[in-house]
C-alpha atoms as a PDB file:
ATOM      1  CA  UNK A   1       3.618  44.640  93.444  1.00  0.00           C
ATOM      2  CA  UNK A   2       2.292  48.116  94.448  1.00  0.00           C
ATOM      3  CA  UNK A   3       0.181  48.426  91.986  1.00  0.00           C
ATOM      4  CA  UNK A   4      -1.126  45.359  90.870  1.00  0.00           C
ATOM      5  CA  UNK A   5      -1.215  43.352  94.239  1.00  0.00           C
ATOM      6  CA  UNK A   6       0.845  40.468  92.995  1.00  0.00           C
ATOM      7  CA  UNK A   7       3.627  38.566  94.268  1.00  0.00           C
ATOM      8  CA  UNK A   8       7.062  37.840  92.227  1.00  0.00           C
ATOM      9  CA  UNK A   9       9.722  35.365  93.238  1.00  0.00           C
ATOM     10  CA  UNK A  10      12.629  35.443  91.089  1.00  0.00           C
ATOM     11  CA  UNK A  11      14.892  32.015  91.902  1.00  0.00           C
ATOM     12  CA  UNK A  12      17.545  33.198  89.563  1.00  0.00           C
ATOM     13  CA  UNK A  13      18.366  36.926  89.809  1.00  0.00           C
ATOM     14  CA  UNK A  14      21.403  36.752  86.835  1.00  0.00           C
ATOM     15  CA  UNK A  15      18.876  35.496  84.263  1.00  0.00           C
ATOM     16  CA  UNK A  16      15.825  37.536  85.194  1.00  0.00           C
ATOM     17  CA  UNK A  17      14.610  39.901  82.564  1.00  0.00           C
ATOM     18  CA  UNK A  18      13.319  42.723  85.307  1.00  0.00           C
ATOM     19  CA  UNK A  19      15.756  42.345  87.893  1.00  0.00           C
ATOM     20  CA  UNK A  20      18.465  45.411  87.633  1.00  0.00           C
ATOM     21  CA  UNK A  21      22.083  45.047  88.853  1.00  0.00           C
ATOM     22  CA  UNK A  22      21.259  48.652  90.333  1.00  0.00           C
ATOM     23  CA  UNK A  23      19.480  47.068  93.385  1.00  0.00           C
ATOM     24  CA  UNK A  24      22.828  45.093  94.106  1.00  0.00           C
ATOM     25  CA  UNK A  25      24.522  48.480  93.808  1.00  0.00           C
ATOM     26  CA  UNK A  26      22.399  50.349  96.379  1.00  0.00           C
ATOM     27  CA  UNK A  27      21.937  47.285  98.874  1.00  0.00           C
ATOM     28  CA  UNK A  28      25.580  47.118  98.596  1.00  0.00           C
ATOM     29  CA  UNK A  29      25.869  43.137  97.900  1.00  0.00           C
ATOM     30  CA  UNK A  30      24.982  40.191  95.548  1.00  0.00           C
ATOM     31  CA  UNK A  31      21.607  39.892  94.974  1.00  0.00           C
ATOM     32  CA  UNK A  32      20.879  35.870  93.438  1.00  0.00           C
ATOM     33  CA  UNK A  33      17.137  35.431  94.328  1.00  0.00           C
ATOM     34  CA  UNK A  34      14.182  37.364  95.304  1.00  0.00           C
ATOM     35  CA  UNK A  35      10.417  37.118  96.877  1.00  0.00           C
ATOM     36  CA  UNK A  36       8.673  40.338  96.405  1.00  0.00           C
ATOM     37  CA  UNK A  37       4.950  40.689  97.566  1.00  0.00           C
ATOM     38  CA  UNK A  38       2.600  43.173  98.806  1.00  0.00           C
ATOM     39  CA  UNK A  39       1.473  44.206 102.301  1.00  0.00           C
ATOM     40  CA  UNK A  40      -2.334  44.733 102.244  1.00  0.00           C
ATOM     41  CA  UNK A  41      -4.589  46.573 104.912  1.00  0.00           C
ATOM     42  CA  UNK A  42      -7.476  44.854 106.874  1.00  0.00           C
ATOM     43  CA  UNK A  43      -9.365  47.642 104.422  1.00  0.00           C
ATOM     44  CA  UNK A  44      -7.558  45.332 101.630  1.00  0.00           C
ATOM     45  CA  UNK A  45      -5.518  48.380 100.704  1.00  0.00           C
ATOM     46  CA  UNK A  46      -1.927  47.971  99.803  1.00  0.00           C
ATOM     47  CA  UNK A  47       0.392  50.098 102.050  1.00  0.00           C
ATOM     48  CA  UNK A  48       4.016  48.520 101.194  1.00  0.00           C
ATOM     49  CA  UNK A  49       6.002  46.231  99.566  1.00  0.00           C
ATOM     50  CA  UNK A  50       8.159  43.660 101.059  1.00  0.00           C
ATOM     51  CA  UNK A  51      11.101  42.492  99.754  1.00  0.00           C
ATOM     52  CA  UNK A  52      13.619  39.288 100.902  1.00  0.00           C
ATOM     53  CA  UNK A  53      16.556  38.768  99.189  1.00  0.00           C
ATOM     54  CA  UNK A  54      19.078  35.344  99.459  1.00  0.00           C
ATOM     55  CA  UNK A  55      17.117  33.141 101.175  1.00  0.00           C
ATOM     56  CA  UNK A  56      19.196  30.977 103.484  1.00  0.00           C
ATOM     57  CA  UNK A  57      20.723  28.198 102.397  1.00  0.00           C
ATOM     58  CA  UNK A  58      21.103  28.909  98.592  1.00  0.00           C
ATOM     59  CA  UNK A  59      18.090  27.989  97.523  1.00  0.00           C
ATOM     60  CA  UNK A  60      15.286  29.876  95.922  1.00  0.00           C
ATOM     61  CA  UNK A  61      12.580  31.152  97.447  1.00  0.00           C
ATOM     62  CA  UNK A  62       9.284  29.237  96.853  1.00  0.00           C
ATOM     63  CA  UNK A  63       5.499  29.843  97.055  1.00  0.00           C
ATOM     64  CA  UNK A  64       5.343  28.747 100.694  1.00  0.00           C
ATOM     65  CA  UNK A  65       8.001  31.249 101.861  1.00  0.00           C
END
């Protein structure tokens, strides 16, 4: 997301082919769906990444979240 400015949701963690079970290992619980997508500047810069993990209710994350 950093570097190419794109977002990523991932609805199913388990079967995703870039997630890594080392996230769930550092954030210190199960991990089972994802919405990554940068934060970019009023200079359209990107200065961080944001990351939500489990959205509420069980469901997967979609492209209105």
């Amino acid at each position: 997301m950093a570097s190419t400015g794109q977002y990523l949701n991932i609805s199913e963690t388990a079967a995703h082919p870039l997630f890594s079970r080392e996230l769930e290992k550092q954030m210190g619980y199960t991990i089972r769906n994802l919405s990554c997508m940068p934060v970019v500047s009023s200079k359209k810069q990107i200065v961080a990444v944001v990351k939500l993990a489990n959205k509420a209710g069980d469901i997967p994350f979609d492209h209105d979240d």
